[in-house]
PDB file of N, CA and C in Angstrom:
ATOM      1  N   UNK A   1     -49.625 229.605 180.487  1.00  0.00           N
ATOM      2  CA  UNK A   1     -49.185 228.618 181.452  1.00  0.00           C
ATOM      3  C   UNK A   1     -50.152 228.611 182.637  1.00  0.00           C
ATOM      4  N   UNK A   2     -50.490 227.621 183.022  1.00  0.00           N
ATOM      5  CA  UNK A   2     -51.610 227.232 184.377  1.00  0.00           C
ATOM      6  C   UNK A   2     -50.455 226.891 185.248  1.00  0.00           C
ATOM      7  N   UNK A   3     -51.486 227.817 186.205  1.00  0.00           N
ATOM      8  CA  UNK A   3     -51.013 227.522 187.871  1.00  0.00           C
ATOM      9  C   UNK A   3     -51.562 227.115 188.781  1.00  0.00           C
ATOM     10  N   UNK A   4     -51.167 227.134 190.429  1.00  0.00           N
ATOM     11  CA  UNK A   4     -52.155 226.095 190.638  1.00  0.00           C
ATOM     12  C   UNK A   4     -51.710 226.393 192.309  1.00  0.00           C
ATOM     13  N   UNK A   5     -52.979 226.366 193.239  1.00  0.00           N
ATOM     14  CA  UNK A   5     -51.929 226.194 194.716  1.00  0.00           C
ATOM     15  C   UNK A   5     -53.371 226.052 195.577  1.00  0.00           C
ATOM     16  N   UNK A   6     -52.932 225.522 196.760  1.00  0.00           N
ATOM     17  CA  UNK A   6     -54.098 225.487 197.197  1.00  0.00           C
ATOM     18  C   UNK A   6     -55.087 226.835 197.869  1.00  0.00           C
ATOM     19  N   UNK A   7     -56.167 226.383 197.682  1.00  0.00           N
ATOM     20  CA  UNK A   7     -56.809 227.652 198.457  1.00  0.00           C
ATOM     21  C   UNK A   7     -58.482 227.105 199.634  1.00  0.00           C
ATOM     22  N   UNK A   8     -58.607 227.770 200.461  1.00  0.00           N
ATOM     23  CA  UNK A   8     -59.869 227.564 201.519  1.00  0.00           C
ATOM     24  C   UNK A   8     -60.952 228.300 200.227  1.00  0.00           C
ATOM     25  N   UNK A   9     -61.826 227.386 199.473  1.00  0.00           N
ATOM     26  CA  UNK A   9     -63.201 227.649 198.960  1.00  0.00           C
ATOM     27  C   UNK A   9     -64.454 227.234 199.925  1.00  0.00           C
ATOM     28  N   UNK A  10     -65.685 228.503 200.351  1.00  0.00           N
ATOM     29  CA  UNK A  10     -66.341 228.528 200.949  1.00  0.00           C
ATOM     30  C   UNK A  10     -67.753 228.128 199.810  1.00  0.00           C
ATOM     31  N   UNK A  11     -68.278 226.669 200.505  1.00  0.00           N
ATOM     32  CA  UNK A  11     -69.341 226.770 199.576  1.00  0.00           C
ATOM     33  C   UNK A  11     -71.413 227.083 200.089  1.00  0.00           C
ATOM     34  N   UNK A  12     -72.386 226.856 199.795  1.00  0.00           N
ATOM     35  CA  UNK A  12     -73.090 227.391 200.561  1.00  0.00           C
ATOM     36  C   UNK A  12     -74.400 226.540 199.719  1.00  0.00           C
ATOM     37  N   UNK A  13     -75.366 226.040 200.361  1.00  0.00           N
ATOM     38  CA  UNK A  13     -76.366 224.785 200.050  1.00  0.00           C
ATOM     39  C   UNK A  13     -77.349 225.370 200.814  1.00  0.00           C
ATOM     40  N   UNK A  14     -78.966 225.049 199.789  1.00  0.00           N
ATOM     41  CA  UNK A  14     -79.926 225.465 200.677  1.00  0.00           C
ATOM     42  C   UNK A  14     -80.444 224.603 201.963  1.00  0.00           C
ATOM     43  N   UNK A  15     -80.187 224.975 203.449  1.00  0.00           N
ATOM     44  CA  UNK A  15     -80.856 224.029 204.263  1.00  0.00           C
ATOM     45  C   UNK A  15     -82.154 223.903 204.463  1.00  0.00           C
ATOM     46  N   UNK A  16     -82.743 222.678 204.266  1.00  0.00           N
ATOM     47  CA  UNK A  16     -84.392 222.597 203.972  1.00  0.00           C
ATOM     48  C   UNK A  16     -84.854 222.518 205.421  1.00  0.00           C
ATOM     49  N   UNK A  17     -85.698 223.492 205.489  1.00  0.00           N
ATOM     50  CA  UNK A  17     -86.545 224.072 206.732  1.00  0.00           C
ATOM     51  C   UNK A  17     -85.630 224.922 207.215  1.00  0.00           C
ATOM     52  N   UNK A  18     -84.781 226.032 206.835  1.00  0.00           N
ATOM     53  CA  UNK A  18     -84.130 226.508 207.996  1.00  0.00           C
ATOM     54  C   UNK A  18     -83.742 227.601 206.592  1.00  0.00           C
ATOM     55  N   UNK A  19     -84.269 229.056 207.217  1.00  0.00           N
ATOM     56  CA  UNK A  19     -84.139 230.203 207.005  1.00  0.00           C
ATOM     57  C   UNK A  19     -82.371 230.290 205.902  1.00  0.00           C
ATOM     58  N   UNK A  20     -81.624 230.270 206.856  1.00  0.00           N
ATOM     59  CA  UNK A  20     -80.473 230.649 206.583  1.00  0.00           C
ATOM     60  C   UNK A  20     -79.979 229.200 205.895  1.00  0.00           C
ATOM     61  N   UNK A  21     -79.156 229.731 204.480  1.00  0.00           N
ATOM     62  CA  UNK A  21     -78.328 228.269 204.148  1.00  0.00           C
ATOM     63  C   UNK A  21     -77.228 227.482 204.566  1.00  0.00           C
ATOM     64  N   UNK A  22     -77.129 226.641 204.713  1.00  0.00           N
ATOM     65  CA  UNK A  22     -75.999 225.943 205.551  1.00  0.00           C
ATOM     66  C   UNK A  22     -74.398 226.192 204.419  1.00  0.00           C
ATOM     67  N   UNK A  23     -73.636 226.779 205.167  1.00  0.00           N
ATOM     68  CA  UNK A  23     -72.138 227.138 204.445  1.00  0.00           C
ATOM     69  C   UNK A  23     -71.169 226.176 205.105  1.00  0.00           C
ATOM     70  N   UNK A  24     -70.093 225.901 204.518  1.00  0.00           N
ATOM     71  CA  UNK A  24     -68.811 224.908 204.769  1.00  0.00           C
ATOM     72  C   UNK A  24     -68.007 225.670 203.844  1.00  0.00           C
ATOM     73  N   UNK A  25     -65.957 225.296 204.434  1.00  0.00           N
ATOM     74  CA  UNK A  25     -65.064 225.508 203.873  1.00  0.00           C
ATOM     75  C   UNK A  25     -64.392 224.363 203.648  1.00  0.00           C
ATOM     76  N   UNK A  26     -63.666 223.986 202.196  1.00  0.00           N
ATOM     77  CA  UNK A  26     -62.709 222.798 202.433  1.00  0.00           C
ATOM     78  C   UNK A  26     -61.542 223.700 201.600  1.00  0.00           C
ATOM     79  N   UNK A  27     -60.472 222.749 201.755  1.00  0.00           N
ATOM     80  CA  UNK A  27     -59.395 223.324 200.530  1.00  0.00           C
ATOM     81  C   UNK A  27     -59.053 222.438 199.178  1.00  0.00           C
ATOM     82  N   UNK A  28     -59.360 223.140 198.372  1.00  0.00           N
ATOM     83  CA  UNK A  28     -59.346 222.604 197.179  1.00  0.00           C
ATOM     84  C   UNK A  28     -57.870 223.388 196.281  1.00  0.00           C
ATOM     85  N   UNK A  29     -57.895 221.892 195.157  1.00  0.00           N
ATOM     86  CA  UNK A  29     -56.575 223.142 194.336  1.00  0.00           C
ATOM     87  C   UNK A  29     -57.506 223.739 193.664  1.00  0.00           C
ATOM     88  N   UNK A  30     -57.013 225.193 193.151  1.00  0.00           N
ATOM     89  CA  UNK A  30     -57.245 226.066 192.481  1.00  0.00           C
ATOM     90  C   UNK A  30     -56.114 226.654 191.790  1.00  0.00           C
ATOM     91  N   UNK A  31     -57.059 226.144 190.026  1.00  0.00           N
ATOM     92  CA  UNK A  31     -55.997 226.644 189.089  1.00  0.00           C
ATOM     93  C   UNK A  31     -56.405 228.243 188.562  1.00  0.00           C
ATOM     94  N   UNK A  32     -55.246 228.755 187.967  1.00  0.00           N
ATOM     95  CA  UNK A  32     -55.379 229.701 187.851  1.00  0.00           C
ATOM     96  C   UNK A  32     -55.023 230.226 186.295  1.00  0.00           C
ATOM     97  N   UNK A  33     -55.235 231.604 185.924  1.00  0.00           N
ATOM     98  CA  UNK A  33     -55.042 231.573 184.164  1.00  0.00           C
ATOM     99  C   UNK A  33     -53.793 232.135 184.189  1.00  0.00           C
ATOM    100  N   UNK A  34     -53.399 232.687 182.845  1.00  0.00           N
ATOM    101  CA  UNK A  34     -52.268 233.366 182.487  1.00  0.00           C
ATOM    102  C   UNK A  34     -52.244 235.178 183.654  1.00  0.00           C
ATOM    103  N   UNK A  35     -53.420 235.708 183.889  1.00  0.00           N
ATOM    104  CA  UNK A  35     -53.488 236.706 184.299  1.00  0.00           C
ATOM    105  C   UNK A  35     -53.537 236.628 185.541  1.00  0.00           C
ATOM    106  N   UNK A  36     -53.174 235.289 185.992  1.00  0.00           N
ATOM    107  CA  UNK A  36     -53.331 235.032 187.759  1.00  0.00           C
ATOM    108  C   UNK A  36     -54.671 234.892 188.719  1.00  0.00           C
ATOM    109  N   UNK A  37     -56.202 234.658 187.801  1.00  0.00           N
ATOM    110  CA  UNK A  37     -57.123 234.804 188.375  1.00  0.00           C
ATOM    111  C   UNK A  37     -57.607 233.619 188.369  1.00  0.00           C
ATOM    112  N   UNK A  38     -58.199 232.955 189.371  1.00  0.00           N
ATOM    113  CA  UNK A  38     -59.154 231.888 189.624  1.00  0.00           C
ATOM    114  C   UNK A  38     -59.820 231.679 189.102  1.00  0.00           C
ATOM    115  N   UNK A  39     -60.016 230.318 187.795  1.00  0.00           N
ATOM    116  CA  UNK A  39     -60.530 230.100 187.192  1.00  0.00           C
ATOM    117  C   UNK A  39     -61.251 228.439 187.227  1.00  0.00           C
ATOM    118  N   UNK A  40     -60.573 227.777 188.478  1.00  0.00           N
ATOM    119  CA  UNK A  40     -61.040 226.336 188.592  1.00  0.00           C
ATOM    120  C   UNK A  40     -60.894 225.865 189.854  1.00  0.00           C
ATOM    121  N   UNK A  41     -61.204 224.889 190.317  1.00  0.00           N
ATOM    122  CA  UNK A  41     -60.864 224.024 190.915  1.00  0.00           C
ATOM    123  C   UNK A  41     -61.345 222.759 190.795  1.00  0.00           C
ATOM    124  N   UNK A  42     -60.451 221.888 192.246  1.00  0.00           N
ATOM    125  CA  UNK A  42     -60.483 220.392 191.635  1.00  0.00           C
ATOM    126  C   UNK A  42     -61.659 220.155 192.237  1.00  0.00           C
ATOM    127  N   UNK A  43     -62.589 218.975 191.755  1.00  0.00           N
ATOM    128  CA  UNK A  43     -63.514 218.595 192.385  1.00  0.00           C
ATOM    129  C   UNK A  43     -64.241 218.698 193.801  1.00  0.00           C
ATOM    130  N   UNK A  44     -63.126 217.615 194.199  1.00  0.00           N
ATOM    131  CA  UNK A  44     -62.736 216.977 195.826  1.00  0.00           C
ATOM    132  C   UNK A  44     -61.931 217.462 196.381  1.00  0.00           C
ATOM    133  N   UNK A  45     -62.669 217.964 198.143  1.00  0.00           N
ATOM    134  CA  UNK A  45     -61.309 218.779 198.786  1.00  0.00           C
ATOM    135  C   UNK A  45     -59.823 217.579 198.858  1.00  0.00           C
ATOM    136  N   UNK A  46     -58.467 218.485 199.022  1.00  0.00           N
ATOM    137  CA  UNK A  46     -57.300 217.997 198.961  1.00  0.00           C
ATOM    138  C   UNK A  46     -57.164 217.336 199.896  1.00  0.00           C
ATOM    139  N   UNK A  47     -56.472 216.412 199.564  1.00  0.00           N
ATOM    140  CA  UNK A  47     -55.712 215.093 200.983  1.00  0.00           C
ATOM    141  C   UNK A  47     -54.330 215.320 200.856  1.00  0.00           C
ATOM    142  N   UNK A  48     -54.088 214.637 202.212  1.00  0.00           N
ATOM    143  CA  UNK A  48     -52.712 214.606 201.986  1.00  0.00           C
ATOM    144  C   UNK A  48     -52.062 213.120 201.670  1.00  0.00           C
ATOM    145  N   UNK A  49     -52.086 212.813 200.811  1.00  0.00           N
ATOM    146  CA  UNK A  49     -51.127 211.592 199.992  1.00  0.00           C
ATOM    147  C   UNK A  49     -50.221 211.715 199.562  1.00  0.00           C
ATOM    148  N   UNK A  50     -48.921 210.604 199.424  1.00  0.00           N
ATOM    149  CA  UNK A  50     -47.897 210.467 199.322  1.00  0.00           C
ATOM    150  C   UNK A  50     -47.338 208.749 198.782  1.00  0.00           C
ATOM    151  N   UNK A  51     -46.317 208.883 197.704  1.00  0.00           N
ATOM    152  CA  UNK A  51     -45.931 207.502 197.231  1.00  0.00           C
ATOM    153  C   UNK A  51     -44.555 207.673 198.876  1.00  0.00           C
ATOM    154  N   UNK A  52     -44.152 206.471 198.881  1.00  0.00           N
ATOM    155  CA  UNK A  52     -43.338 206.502 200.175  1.00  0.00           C
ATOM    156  C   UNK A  52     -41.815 206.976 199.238  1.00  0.00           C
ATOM    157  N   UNK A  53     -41.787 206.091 197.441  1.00  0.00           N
ATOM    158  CA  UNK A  53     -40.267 207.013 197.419  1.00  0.00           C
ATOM    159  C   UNK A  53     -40.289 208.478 197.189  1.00  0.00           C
ATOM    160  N   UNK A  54     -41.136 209.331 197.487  1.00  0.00           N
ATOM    161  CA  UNK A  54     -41.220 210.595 197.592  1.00  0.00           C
ATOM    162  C   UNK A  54     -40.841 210.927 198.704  1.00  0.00           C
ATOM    163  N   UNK A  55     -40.455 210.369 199.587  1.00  0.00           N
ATOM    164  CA  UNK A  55     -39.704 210.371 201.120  1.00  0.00           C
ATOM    165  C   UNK A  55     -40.535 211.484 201.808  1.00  0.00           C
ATOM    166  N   UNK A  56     -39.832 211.248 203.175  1.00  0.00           N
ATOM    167  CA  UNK A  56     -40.626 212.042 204.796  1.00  0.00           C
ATOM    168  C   UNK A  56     -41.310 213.358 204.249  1.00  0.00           C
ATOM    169  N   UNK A  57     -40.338 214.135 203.460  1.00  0.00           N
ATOM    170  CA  UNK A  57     -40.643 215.873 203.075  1.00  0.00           C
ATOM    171  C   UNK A  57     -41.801 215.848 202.761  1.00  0.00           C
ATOM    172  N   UNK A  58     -42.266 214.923 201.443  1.00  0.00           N
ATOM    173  CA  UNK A  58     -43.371 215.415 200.875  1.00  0.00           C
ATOM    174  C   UNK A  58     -45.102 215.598 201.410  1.00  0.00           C
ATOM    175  N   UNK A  59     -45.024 215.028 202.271  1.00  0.00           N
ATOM    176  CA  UNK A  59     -46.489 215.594 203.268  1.00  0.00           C
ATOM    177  C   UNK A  59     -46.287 217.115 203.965  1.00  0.00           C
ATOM    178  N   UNK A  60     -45.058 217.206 205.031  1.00  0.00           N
ATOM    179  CA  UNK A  60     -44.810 218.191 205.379  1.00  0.00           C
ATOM    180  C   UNK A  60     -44.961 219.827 204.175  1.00  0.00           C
ATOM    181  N   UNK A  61     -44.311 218.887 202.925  1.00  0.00           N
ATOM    182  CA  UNK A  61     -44.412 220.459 201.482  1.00  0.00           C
ATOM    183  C   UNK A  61     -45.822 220.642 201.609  1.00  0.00           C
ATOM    184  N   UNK A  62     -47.113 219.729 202.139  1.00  0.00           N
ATOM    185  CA  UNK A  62     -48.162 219.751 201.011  1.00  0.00           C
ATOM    186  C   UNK A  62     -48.948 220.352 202.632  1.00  0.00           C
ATOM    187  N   UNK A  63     -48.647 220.137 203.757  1.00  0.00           N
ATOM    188  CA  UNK A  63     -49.276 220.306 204.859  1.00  0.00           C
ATOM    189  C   UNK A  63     -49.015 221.700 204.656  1.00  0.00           C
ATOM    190  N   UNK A  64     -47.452 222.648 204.405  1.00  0.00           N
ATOM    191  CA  UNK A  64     -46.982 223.799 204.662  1.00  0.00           C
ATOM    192  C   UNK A  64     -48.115 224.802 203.281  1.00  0.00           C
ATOM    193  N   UNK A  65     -48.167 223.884 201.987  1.00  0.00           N
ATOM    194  CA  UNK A  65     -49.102 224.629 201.060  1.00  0.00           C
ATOM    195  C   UNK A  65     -50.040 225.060 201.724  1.00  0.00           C
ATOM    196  N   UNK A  66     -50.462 223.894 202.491  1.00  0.00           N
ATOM    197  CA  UNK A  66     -52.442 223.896 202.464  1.00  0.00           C
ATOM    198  C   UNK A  66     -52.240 225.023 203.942  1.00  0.00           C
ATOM    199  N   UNK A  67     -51.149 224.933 205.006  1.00  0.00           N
ATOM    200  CA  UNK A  67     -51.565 226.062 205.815  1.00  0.00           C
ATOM    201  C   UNK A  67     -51.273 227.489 205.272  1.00  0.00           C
ATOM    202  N   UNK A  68     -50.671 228.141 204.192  1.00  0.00           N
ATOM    203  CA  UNK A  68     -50.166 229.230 203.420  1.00  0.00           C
ATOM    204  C   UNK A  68     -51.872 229.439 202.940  1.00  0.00           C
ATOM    205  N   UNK A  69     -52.419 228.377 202.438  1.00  0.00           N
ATOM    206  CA  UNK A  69     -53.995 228.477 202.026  1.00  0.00           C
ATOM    207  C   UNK A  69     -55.469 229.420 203.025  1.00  0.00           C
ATOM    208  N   UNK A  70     -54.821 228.958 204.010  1.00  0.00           N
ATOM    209  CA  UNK A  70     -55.385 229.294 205.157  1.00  0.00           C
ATOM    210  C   UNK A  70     -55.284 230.378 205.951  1.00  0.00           C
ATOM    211  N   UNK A  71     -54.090 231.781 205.268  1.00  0.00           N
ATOM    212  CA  UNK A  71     -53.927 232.663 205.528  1.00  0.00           C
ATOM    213  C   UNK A  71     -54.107 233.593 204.561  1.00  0.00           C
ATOM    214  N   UNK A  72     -54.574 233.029 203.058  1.00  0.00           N
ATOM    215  CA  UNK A  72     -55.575 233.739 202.374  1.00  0.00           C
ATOM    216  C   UNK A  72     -56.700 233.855 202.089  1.00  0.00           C
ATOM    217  N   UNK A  73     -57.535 235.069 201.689  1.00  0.00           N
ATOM    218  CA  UNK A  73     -59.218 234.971 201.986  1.00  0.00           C
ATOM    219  C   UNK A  73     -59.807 234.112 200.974  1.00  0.00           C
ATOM    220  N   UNK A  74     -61.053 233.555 201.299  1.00  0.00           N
ATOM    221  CA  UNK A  74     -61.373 232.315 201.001  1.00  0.00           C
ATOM    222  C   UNK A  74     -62.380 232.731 199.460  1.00  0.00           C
ATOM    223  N   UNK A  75     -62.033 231.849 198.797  1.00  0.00           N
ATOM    224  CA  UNK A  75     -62.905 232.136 197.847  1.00  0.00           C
ATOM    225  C   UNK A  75     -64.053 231.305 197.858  1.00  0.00           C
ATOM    226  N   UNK A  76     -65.096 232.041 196.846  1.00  0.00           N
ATOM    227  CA  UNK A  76     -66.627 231.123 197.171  1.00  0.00           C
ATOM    228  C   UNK A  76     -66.774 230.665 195.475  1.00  0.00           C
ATOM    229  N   UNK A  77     -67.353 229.371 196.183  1.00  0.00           N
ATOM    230  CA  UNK A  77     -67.775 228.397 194.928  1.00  0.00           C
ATOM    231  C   UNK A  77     -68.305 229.089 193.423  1.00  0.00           C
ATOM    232  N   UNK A  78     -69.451 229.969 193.809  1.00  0.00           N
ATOM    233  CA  UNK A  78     -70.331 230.342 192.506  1.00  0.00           C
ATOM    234  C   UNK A  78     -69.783 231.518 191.753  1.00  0.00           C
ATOM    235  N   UNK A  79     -68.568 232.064 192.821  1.00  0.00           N
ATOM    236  CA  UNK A  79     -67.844 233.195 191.948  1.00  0.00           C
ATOM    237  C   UNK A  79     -67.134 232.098 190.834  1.00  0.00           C
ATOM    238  N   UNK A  80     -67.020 230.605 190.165  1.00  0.00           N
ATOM    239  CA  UNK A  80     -66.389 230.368 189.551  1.00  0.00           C
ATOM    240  C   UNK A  80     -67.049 229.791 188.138  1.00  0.00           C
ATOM    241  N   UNK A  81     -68.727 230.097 188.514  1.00  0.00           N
ATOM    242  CA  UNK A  81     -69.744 229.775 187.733  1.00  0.00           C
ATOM    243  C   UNK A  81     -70.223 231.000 186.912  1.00  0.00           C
ATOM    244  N   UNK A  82     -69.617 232.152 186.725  1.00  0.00           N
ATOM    245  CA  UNK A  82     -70.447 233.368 186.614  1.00  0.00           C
ATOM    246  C   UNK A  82     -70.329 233.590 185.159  1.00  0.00           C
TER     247      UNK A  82
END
């Protein structure tokens, strides 16, 4: 069974002319395997969207995910390439 929740992935690009590479964080979902380990994520960092008959709650559920995200350590992009 796949799981899935959001998480802060740190990714990291070479900056041309400049020593050090330029790093960014977004939050992406990240699915996970049967053994609970990080094995994906989605493309494009997460938005917050909503159909309206999903009523008021459902931004607030997805705002409360993505800050729960943000109080765990961040994973990096190429640990998912290895």
């Amino acid at each position: 069974m796949t799981t899935w929740d959001y998480r802060v992935i740190e990714f990291e690009t070479a900056a041309p002319g400049e020593a050090e590479p330029h790093r960014w964080r977004a939050i992406h979902e990240v699915f996970y395997n049967d053994t609970g380990q990080p094995v994906a994520y989605g493309e494009n960092p997460a938005i917050v969207l909503w159909e309206v008959a999903e009523g008021g709650n459902s931004p607030s559920n997805t705002l409360e995910r993505m800050q729960m995200a943000l109080s765990k350590p961040a994973l990096r992009a190429e640990e998912f390439y290895k």
